[in-house]
C-alpha atoms as a PDB file:
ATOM      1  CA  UNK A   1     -90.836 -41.257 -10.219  1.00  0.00           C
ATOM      2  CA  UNK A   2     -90.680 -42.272 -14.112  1.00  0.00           C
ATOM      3  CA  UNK A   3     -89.318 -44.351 -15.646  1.00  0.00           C
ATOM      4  CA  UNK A   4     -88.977 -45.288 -19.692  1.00  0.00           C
ATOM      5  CA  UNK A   5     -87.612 -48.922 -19.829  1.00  0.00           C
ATOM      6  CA  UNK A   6     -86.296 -50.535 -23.011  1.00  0.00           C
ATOM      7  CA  UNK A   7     -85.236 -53.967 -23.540  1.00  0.00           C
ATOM      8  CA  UNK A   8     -81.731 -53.813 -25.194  1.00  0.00           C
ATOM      9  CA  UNK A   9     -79.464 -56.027 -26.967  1.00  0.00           C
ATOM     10  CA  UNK A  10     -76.975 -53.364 -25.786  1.00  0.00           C
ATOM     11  CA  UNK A  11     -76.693 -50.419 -24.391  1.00  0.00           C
ATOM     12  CA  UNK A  12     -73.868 -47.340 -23.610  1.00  0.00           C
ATOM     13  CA  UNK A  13     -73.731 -43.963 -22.698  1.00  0.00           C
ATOM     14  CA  UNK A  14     -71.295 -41.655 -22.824  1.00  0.00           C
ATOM     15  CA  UNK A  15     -69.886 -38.181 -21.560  1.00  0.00           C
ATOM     16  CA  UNK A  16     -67.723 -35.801 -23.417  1.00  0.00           C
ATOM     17  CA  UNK A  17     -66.661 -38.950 -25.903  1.00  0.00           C
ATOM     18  CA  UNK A  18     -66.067 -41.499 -23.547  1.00  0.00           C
ATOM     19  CA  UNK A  19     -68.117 -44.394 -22.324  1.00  0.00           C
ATOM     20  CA  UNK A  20     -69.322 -43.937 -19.040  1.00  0.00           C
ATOM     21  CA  UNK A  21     -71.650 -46.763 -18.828  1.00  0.00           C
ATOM     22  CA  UNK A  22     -72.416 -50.117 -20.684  1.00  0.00           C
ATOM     23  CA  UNK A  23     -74.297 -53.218 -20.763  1.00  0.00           C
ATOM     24  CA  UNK A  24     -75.552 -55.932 -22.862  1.00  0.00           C
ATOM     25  CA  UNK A  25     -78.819 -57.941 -22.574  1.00  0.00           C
ATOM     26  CA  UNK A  26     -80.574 -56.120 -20.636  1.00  0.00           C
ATOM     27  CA  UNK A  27     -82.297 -53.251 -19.870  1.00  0.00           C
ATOM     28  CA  UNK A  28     -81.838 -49.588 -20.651  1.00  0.00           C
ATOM     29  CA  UNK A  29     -83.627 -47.510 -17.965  1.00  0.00           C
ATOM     30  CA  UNK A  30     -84.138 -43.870 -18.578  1.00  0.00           C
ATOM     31  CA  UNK A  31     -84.956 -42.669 -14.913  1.00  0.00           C
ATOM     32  CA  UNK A  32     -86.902 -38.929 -13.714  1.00  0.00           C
ATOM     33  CA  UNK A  33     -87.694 -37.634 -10.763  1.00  0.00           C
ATOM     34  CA  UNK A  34     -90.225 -35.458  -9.172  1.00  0.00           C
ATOM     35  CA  UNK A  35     -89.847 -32.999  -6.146  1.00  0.00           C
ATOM     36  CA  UNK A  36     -92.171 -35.359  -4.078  1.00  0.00           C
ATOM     37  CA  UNK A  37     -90.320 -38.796  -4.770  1.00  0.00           C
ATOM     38  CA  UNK A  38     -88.619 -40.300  -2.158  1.00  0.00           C
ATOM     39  CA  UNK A  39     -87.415 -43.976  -0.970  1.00  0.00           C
ATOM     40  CA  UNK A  40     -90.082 -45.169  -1.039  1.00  0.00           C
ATOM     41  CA  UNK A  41     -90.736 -44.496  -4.441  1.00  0.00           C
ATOM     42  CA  UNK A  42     -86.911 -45.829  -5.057  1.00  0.00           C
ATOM     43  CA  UNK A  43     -87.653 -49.327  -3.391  1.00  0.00           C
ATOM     44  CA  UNK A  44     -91.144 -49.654  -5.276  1.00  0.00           C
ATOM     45  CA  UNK A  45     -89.217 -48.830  -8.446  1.00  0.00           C
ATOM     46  CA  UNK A  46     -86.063 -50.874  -7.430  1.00  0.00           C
ATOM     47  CA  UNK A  47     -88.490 -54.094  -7.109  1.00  0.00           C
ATOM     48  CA  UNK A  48     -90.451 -52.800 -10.037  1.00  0.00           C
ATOM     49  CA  UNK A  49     -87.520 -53.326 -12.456  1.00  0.00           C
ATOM     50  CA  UNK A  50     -86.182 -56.846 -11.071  1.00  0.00           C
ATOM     51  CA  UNK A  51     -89.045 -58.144 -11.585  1.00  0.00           C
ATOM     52  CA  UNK A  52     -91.045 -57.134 -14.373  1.00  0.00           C
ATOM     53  CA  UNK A  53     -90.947 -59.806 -17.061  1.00  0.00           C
ATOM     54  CA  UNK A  54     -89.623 -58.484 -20.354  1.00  0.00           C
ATOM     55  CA  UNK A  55     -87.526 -61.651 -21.208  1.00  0.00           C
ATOM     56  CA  UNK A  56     -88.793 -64.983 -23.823  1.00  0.00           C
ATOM     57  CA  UNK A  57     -89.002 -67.786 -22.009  1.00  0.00           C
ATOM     58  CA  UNK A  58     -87.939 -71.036 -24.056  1.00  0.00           C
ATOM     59  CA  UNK A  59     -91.564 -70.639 -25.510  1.00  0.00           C
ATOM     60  CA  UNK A  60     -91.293 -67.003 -26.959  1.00  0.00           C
ATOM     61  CA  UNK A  61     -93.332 -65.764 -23.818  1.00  0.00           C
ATOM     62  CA  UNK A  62     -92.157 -62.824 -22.114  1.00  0.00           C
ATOM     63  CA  UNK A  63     -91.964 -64.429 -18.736  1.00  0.00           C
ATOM     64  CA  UNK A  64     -88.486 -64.084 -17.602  1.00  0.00           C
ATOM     65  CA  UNK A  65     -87.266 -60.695 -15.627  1.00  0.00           C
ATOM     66  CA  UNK A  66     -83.301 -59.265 -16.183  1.00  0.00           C
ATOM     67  CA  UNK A  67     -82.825 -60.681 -13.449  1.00  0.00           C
ATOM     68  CA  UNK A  68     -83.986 -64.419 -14.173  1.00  0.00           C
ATOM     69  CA  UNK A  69     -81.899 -63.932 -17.461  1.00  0.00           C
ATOM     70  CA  UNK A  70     -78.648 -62.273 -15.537  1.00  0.00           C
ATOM     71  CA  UNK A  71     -78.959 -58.858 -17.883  1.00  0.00           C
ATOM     72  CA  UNK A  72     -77.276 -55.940 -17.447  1.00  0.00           C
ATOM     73  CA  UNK A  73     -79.686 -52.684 -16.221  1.00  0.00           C
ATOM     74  CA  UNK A  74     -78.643 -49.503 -17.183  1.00  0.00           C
ATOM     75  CA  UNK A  75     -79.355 -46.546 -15.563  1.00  0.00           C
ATOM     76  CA  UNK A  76     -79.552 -42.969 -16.914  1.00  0.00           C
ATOM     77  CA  UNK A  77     -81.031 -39.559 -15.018  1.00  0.00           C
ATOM     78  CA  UNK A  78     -83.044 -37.794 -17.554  1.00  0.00           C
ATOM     79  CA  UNK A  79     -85.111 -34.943 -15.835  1.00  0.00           C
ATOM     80  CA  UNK A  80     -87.218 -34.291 -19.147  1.00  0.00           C
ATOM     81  CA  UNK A  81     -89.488 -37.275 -18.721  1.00  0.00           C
ATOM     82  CA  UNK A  82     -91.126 -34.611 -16.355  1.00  0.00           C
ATOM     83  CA  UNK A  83     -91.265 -32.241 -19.109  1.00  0.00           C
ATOM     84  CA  UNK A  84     -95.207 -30.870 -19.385  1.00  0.00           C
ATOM     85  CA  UNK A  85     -96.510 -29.899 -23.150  1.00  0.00           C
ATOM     86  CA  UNK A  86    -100.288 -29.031 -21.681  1.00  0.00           C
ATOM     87  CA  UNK A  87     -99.593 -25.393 -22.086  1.00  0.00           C
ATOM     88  CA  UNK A  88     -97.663 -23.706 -25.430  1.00  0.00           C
ATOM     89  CA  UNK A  89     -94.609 -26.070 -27.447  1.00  0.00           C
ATOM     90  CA  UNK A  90     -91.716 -25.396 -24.679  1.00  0.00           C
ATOM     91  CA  UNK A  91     -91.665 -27.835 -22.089  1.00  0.00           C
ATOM     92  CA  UNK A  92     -92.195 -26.501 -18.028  1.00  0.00           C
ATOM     93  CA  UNK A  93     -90.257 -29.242 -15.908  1.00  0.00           C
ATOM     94  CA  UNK A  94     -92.173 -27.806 -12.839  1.00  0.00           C
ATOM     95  CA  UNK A  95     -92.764 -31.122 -11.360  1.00  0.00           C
ATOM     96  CA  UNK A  96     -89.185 -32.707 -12.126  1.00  0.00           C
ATOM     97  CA  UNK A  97     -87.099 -32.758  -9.204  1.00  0.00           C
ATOM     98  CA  UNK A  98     -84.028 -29.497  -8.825  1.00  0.00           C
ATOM     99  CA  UNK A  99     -80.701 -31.322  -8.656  1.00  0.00           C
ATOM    100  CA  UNK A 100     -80.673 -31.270  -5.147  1.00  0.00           C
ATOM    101  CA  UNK A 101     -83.578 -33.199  -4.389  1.00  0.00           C
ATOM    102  CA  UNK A 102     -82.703 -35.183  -7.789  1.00  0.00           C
ATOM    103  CA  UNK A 103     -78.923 -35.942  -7.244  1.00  0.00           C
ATOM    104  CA  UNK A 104     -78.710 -37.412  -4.084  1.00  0.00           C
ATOM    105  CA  UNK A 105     -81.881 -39.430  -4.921  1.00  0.00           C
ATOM    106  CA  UNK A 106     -80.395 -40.606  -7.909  1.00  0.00           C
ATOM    107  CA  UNK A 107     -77.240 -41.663  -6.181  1.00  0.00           C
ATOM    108  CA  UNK A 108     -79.265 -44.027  -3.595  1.00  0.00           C
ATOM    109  CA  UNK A 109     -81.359 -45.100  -6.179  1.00  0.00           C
ATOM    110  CA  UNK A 110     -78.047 -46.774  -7.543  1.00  0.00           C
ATOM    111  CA  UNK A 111     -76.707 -47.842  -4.243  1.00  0.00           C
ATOM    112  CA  UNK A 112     -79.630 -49.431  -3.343  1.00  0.00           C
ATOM    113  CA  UNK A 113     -80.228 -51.340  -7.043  1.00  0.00           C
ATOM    114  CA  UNK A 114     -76.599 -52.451  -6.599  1.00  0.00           C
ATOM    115  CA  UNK A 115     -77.220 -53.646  -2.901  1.00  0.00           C
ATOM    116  CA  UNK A 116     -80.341 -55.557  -3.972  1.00  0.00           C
ATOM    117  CA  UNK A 117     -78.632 -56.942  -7.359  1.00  0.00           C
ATOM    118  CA  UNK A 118     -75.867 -58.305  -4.770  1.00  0.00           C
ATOM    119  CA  UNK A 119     -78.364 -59.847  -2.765  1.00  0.00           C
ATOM    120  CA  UNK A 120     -80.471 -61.543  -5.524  1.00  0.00           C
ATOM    121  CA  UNK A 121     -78.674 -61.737  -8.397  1.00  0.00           C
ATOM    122  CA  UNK A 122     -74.605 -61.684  -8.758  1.00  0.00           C
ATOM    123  CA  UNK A 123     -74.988 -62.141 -12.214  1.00  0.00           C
ATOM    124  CA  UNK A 124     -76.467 -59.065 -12.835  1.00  0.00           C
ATOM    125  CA  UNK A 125     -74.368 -56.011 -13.710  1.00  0.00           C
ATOM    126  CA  UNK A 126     -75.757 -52.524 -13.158  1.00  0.00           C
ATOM    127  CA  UNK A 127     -73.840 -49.293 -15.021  1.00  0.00           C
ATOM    128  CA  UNK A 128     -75.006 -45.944 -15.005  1.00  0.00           C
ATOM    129  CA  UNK A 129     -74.800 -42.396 -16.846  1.00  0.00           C
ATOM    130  CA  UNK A 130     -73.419 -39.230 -15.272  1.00  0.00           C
ATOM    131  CA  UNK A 131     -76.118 -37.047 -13.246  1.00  0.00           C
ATOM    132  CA  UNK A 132     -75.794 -33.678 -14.543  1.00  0.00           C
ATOM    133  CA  UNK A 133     -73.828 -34.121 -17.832  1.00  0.00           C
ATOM    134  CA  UNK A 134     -74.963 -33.967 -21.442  1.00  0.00           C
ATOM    135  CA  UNK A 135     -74.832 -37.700 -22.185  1.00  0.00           C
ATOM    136  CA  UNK A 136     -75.090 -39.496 -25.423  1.00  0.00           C
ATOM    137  CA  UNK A 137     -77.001 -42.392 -25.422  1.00  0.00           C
ATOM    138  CA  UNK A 138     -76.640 -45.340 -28.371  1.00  0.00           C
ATOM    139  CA  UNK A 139     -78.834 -48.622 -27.676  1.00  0.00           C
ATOM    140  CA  UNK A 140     -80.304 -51.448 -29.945  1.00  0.00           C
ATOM    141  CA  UNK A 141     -83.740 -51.832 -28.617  1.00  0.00           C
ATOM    142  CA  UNK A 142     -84.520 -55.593 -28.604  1.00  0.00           C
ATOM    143  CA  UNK A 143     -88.298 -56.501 -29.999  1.00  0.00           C
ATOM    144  CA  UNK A 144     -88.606 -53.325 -29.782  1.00  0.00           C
ATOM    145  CA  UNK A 145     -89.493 -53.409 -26.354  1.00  0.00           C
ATOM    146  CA  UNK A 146     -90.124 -50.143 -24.118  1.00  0.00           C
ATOM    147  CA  UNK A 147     -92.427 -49.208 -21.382  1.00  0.00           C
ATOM    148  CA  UNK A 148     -93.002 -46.157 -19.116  1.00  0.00           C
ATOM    149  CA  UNK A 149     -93.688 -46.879 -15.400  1.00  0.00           C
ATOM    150  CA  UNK A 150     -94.733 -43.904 -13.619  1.00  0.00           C
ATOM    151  CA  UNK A 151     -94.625 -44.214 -10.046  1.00  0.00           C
ATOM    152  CA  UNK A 152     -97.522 -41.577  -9.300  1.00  0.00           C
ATOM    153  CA  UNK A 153     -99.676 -43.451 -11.675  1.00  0.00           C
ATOM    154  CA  UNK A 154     -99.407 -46.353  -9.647  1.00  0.00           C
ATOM    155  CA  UNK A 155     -99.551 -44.697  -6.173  1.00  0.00           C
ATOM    156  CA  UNK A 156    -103.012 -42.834  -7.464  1.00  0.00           C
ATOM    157  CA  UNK A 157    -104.659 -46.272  -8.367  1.00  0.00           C
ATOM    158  CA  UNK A 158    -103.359 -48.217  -5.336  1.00  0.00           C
ATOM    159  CA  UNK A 159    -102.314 -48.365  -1.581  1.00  0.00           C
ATOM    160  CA  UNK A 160     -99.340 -51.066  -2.543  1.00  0.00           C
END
């Protein structure tokens, strides 16, 4: 699973001219996934997002999560973070997920970020793109802030 994360002022998506999805404050999360992920890899990412700190503190720091600062997440399916460029200038998305490993994946990745939102964090609104569709997405990319967390990364360095 990988993930590019952007802090965002605001954020929207939208299908066939209509907005799908928005937020504000918060965090725009562009989200691919492999033929070996699984929920596991959705809970570690899940956590992963609620709590990584991204947000100033009353000092400037960035100690605060979206969830300490009651943002707005985001959530988009884009398969071509698993696009490979090793070999020749078109991208092989071998290793990203078919749709229907990726779809219903996708769809409890959602239902469980909602469910754990609920629990921690009313405040926090979660919106999402379409899977599937061509999708236009307009943001204003706070800092600029953006990050790529790659699940396998992780999983290769650590037991956790």
């Amino acid at each position: 699973m990988r993930t590019v994360i952007q802090r965002v002022s605001r954020a929207s998506v939208s299908v066939d001219g209509s907005v799908v999805g928005t937020i504000t404050h918060g965090l725009l999360v562009l989200l691919g996934l492999s033929a070996t992920d699984t929920t596991t890899e959705v809970d570690w990412m899940i956590d992963k997002l609620l709590t990584v700190r991204l947000f100033p503190d009353d000092a400037g720091k960035m100690n605060l999560s979206v969830v300490d600062v009651s943002g707005g997440l985001l959530i988009v399916s884009q398969f071509t973070l698993y696009g490979d460029l090793r070999k020749g200038t078109r991208p092989s998305f071998i290793q990203a997920a078919g749709s229907e490993i990726a779809e219903p994946l996708y769809n409890d990745f959602l239902v469980r970020l909602r469910q754990r939102v609920t629990d921690v964090s009313p405040g926090t609104t979660i919106a999402s793109g379409v899977f599937g569709a061509k999708m236009d997405v307009e943001l204003v990319n706070d800092g600029p802030v953006t990050l790529v967390i790659d699940r396998e990364h992780q999983r290769s360095k650590s037991t956790e």
